[in-house]
N, C-alpha and C. Protein backbone atom coordinates (compact mmCIF):
# COMPACT_ATOMS: atom_id res chain seq x y z
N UNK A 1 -10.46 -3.44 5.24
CA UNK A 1 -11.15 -3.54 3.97
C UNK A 1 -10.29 -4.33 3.00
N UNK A 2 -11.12 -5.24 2.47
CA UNK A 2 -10.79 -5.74 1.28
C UNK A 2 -9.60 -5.36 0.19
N UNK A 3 -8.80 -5.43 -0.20
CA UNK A 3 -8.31 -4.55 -1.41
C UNK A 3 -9.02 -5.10 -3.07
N UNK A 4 -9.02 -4.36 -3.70
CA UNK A 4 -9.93 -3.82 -4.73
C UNK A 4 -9.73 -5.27 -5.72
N UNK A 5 -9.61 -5.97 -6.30
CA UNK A 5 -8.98 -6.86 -7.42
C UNK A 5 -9.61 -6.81 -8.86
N UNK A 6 -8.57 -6.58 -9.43
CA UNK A 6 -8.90 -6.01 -10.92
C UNK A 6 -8.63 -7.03 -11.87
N UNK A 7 -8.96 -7.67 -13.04
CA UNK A 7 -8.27 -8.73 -13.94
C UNK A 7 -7.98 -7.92 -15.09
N UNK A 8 -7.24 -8.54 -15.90
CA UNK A 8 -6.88 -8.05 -17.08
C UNK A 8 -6.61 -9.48 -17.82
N UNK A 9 -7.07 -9.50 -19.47
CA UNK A 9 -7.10 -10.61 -20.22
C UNK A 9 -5.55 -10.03 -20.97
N UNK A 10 -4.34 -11.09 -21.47
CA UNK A 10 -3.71 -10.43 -22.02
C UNK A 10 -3.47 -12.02 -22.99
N UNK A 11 -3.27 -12.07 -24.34
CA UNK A 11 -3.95 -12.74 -25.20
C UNK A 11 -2.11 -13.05 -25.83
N UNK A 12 -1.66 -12.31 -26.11
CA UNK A 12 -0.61 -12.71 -26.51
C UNK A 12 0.68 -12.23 -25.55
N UNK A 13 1.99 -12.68 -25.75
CA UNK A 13 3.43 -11.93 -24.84
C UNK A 13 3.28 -10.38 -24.99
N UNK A 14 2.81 -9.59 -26.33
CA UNK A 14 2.92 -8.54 -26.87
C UNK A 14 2.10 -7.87 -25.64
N UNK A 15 0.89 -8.43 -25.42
CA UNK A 15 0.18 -7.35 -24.61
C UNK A 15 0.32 -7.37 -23.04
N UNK A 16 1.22 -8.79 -22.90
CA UNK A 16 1.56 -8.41 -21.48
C UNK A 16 3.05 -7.53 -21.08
N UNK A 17 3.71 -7.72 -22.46
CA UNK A 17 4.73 -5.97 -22.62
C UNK A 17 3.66 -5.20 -22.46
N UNK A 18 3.03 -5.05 -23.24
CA UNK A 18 2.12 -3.63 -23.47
C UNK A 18 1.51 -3.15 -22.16
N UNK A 19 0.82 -4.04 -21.43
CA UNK A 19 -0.12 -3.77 -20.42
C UNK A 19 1.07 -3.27 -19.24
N UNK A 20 2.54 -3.89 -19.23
CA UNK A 20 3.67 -3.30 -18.17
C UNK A 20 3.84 -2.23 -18.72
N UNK A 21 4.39 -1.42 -20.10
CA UNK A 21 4.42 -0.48 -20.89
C UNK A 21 3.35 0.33 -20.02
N UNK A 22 2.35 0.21 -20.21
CA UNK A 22 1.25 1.25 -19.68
C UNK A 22 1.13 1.69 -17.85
N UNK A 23 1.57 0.53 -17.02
CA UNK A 23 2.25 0.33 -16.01
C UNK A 23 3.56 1.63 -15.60
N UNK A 24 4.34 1.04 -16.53
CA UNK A 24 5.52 1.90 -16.38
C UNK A 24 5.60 3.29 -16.43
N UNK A 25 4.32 4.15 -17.38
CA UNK A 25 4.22 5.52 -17.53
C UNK A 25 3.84 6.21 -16.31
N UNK A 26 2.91 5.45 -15.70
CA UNK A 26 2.29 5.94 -14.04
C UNK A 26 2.92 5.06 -12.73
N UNK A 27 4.60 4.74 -12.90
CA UNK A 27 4.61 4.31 -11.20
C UNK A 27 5.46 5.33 -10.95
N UNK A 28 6.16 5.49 -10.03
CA UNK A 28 6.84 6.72 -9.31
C UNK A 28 8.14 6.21 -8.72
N UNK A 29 9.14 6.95 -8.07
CA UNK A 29 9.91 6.28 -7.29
C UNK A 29 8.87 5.54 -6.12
N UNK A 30 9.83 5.07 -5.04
CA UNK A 30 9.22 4.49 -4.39
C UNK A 30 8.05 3.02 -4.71
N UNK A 31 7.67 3.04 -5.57
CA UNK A 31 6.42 2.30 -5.53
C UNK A 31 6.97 0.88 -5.68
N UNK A 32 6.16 -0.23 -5.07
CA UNK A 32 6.76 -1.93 -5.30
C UNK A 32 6.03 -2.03 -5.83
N UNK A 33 6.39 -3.16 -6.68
CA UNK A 33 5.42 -4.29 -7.63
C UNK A 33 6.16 -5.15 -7.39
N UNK A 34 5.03 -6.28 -6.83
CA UNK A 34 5.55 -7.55 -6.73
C UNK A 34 4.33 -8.83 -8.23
N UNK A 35 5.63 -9.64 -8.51
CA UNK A 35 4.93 -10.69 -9.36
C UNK A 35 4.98 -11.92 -8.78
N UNK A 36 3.56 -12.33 -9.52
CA UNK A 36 3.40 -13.67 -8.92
C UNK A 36 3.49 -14.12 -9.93
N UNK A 37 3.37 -15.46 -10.21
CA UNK A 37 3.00 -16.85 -11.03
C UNK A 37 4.00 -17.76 -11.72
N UNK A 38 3.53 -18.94 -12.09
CA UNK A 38 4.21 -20.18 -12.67
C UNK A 38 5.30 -19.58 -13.94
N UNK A 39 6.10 -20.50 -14.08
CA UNK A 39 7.23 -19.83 -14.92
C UNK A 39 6.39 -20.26 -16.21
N UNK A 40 6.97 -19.48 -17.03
CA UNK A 40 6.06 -18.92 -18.40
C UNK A 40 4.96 -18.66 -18.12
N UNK A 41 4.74 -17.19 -17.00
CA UNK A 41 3.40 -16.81 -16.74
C UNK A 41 3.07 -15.54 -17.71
N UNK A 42 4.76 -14.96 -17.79
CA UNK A 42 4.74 -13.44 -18.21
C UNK A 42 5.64 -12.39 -17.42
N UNK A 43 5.81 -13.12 -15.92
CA UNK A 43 6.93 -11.87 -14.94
C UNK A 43 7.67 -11.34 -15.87
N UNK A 44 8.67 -11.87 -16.46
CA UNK A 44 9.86 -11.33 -16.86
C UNK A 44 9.18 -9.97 -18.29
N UNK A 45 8.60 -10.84 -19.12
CA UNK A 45 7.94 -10.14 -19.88
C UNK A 45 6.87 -8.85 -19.59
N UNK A 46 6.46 -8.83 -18.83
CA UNK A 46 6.20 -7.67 -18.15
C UNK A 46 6.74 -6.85 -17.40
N UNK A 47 7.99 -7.16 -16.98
CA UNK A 47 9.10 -6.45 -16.25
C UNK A 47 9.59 -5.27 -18.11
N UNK A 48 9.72 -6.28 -18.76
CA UNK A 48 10.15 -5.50 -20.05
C UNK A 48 9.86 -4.48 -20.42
N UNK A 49 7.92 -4.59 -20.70
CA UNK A 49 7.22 -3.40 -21.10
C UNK A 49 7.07 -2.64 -19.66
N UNK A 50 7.24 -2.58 -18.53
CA UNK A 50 7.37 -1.59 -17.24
C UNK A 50 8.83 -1.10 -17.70
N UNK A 51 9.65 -1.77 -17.78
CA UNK A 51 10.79 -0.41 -18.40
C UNK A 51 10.72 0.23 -19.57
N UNK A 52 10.23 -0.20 -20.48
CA UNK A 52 10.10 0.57 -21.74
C UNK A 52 9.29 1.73 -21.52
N UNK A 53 8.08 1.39 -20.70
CA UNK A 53 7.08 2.88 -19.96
C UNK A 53 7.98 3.36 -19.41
N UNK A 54 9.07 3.24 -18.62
CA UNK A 54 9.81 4.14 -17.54
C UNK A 54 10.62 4.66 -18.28
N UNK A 55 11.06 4.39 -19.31
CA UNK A 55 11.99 5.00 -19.94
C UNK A 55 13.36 4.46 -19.46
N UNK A 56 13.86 3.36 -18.84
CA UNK A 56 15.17 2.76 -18.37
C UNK A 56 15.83 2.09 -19.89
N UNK A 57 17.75 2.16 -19.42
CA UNK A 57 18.33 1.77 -20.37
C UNK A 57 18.56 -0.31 -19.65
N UNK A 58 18.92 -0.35 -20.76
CA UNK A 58 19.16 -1.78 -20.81
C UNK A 58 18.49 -3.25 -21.10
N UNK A 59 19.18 -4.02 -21.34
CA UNK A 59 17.82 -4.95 -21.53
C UNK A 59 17.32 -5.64 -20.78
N UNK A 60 16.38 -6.47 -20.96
CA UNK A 60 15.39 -6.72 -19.79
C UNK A 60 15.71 -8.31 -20.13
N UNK A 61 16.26 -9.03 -18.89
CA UNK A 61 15.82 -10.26 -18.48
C UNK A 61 15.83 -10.64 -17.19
N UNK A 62 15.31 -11.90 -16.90
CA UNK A 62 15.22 -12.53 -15.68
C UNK A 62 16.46 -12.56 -15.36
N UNK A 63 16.59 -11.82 -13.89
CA UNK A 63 17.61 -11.47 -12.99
C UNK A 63 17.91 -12.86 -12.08
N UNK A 64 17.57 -13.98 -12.84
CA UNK A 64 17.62 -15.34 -11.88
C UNK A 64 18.87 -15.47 -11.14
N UNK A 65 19.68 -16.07 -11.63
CA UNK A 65 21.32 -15.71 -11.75
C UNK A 65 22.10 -14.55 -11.10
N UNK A 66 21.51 -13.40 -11.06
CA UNK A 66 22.35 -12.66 -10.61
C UNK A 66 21.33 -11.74 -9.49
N UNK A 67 19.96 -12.17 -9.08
CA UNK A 67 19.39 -12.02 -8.38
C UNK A 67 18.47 -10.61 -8.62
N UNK A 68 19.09 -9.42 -8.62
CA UNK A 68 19.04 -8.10 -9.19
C UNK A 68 19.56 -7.43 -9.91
N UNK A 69 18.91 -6.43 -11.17
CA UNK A 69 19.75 -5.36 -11.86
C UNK A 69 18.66 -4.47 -11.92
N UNK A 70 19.83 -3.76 -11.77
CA UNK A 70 19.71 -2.35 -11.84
C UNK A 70 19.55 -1.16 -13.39
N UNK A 71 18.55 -0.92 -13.98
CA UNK A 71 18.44 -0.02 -14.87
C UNK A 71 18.23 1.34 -14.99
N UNK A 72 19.22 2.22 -14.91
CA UNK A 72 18.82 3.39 -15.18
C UNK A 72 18.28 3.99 -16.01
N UNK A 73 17.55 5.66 -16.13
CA UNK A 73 17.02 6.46 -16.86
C UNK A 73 17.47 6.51 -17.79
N UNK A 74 16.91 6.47 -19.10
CA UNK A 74 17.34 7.68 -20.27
C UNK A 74 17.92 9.07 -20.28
N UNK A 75 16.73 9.36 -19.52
CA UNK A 75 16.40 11.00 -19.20
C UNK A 75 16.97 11.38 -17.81
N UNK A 76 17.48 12.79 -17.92
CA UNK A 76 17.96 12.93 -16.61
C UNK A 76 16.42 13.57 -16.03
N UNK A 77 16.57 12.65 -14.23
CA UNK A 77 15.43 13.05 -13.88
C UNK A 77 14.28 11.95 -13.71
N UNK A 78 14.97 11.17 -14.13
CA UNK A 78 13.88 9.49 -14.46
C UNK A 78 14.32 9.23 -13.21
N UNK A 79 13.50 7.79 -13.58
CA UNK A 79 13.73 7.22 -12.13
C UNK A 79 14.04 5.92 -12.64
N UNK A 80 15.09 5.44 -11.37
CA UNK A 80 15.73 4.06 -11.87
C UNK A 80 14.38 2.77 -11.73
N UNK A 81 14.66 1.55 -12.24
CA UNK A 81 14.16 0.56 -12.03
C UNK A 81 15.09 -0.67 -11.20
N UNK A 82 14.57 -0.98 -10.21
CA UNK A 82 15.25 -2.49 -9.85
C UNK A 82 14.38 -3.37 -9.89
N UNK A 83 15.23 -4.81 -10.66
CA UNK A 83 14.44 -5.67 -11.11
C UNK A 83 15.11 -7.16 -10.24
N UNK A 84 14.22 -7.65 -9.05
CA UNK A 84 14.63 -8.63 -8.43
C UNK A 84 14.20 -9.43 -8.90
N UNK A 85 14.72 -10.71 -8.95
CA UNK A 85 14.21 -12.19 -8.78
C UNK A 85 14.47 -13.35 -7.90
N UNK A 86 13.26 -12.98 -7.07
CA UNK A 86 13.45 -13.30 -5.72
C UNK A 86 13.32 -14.91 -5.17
N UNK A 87 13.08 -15.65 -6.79
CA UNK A 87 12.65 -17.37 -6.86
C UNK A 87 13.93 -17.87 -6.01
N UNK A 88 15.62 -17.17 -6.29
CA UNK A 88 16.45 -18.27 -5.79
C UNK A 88 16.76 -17.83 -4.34
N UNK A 89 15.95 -16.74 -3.37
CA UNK A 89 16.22 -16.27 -1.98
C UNK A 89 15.73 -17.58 -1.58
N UNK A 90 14.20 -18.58 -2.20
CA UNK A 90 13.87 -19.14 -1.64
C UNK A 90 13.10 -18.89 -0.28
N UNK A 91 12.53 -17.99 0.12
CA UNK A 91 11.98 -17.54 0.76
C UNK A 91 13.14 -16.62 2.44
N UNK A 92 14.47 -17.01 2.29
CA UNK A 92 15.30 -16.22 3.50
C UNK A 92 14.91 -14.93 2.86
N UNK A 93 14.42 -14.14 4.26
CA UNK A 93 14.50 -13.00 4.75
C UNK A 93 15.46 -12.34 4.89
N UNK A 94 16.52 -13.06 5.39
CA UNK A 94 17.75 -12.35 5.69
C UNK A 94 18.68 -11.75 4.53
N UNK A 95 17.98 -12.86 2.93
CA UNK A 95 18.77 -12.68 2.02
C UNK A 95 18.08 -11.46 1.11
N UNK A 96 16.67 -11.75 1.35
CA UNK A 96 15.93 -10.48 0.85
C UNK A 96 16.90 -8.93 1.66
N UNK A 97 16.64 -8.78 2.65
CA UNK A 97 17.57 -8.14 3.60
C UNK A 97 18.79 -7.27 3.24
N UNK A 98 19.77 -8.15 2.82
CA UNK A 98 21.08 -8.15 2.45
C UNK A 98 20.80 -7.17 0.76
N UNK A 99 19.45 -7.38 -0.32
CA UNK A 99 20.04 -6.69 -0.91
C UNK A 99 19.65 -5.07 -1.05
N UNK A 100 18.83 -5.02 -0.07
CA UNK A 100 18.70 -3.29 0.54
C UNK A 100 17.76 -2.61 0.14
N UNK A 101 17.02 -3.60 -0.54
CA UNK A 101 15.74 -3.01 -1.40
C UNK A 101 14.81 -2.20 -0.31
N UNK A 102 14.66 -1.69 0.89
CA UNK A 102 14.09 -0.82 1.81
C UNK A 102 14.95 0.15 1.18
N UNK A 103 16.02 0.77 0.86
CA UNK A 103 17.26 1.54 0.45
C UNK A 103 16.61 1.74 -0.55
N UNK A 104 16.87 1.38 -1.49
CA UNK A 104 16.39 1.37 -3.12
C UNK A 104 15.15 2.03 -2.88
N UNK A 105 13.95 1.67 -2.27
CA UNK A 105 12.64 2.15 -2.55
C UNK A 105 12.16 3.42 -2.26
N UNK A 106 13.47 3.98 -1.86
CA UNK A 106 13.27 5.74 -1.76
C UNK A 106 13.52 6.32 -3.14
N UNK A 107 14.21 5.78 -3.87
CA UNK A 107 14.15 6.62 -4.88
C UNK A 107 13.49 5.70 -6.42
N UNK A 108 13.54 4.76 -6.35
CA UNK A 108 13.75 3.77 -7.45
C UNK A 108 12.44 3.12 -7.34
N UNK A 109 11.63 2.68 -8.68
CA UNK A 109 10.39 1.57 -8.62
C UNK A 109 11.42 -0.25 -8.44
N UNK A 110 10.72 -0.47 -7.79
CA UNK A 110 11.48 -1.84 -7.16
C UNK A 110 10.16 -2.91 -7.91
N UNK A 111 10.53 -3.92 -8.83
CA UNK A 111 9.94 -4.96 -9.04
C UNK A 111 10.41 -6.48 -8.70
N UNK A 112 9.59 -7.02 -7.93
CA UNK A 112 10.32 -8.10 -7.64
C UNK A 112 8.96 -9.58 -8.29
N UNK A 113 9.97 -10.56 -9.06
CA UNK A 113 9.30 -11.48 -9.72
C UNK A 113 9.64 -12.21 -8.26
N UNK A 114 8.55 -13.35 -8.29
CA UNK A 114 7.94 -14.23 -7.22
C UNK A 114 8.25 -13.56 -6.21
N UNK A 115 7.86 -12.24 -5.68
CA UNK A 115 7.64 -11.90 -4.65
C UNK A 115 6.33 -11.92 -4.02
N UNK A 116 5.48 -12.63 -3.87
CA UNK A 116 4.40 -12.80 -3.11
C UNK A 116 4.98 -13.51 -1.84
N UNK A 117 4.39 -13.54 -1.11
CA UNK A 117 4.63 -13.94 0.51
C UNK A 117 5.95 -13.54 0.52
N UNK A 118 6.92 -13.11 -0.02
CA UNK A 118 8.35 -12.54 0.61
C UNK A 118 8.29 -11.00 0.33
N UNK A 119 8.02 -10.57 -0.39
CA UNK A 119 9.00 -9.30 -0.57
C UNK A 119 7.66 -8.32 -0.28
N UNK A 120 6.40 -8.67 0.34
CA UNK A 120 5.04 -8.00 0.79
C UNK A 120 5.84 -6.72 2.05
N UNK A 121 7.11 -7.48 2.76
CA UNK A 121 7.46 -6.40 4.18
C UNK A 121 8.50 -5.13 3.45
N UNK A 122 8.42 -5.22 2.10
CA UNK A 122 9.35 -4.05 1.74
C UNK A 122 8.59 -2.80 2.10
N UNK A 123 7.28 -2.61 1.60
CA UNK A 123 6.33 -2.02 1.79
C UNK A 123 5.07 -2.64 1.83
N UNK A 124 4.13 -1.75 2.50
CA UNK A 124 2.80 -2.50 3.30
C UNK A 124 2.30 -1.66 1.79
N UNK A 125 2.58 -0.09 0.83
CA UNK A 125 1.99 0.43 -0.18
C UNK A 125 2.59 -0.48 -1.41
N UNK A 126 1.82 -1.79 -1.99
CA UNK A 126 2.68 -2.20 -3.11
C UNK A 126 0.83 -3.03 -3.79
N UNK A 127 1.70 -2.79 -5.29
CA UNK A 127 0.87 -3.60 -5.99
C UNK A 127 1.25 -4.99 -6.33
N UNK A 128 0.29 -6.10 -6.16
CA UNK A 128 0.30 -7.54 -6.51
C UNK A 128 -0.13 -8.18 -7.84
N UNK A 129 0.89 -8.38 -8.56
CA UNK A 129 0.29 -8.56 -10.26
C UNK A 129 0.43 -9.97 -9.84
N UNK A 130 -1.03 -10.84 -10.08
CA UNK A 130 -0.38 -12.44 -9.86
C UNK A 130 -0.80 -12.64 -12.01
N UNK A 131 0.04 -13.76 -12.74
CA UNK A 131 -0.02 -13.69 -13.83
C UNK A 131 -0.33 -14.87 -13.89
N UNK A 132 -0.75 -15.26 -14.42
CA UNK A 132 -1.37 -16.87 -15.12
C UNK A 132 -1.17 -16.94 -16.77
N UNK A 133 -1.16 -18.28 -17.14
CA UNK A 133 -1.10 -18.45 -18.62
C UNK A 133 -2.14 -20.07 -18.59
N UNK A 134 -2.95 -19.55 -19.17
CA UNK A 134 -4.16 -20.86 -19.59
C UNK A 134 -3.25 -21.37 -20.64
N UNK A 135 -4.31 -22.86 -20.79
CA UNK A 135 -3.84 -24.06 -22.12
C UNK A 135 -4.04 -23.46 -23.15
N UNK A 136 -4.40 -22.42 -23.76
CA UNK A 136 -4.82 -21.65 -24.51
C UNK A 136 -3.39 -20.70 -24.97
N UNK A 137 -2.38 -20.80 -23.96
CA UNK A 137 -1.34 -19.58 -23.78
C UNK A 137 -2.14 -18.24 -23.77
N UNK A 138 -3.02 -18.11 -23.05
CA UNK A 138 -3.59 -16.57 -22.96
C UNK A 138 -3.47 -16.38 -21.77
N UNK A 139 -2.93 -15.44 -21.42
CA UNK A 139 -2.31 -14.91 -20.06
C UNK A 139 -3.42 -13.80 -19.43
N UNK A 140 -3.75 -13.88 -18.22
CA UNK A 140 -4.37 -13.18 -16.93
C UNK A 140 -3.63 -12.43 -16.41
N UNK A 141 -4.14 -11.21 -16.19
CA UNK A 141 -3.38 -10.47 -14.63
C UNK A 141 -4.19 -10.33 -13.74
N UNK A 142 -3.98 -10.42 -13.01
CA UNK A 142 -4.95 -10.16 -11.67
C UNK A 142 -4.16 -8.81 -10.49
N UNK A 143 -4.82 -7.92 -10.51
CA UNK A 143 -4.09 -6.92 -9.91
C UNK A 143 -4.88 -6.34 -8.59
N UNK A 144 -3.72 -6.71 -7.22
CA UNK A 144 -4.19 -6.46 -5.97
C UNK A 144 -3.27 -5.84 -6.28
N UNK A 145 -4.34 -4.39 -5.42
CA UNK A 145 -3.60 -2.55 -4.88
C UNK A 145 -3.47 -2.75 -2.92
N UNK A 146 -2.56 -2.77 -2.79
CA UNK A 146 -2.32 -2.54 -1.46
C UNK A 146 -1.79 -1.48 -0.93
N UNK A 147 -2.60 -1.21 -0.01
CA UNK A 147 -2.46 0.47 0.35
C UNK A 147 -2.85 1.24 -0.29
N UNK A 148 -2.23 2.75 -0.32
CA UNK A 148 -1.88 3.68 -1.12
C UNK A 148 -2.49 3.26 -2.69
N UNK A 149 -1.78 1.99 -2.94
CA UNK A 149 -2.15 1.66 -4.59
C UNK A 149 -3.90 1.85 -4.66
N UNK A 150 -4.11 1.51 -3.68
CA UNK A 150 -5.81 1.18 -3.82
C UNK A 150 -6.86 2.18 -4.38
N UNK A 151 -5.98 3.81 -4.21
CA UNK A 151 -6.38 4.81 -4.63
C UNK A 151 -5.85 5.80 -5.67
N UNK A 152 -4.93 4.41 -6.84
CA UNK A 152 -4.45 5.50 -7.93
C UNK A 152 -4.80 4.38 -8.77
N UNK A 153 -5.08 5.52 -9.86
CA UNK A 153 -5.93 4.71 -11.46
C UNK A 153 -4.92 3.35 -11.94
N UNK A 154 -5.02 2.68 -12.34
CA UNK A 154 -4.08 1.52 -13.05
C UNK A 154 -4.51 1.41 -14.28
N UNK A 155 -3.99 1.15 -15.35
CA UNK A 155 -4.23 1.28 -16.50
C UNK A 155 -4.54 -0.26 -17.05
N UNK A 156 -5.78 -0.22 -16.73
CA UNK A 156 -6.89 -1.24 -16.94
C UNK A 156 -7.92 -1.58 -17.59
């Protein structure tokens, strides 16, 4: 079966924080999110408002450079966030591999920007945010539930 595909209009940067914000209150350990789209789509910016919902310390940018970071809870009892950016693996497997994110996804929500066609074998249960930004600068989400996702509410 098909998986479900949902859009979301997000009009300014604010609401594609907001719309990760709302994201971030309902994912769990374990769960992937992978991002898609063209640079200045929104990944990073939506990585932001998904930690601000999770309640993680630190600030939020594109992990280009240093590939992954790691943000912990506020609260004891939270759950960490890892935030990949998987543009400079360039598609090696081996390097996806190396940074253990199968490890991580037992306890931790794992987000990985341009993870489409790579980071899909972390888990077969992951959601697919692909993001777009029209000439307009009004930004799209498009949200494929895979697996598991297919049968919990998204805040839509």
């Amino acid at each position: 079966m098909a998986p479900s595909v949902k859009t979301v209009e997000l009009p300014l940067v604010e609401d594609t924080e907001e719309f990760g914000r709302k994201l971030g209150e309902v994912v769990r350990a374990g769960d992937l999110v992978l991002l898609a789209g063209p640079l200045g789509a929104g990944k990073t910016a939506f990585v932001r408002g998904l930690a601000r919902g999770m309640g993680v310390r630190g600030r939020v940018s594109s992990p280009t450079f240093v590939v992954a970071r790691v943000h912990e809870p506020e609260q004891e009892g939270g759950v960490r966030l890892v935030h990949v950016d998987a543009y400079r693996l360039g598609g090696h497997l081996d390097e996806l591999d190396d940074l253990d994110l199968d490890t991580e996804l037992v306890d931790a929500v794992v987000a990985v920007e341009w993870g489409e066609g790579v980071a899909e074998r972390l888990n077969e249960d992951h959601l697919l945010i692909r993001l777009e930004r029209g000439i307009d600068d009004v930004r799209t989400a498009q949200l494929v539930p895979h697996g598991e996702w297919a049968d919990r509410t998204l805040p839509v």
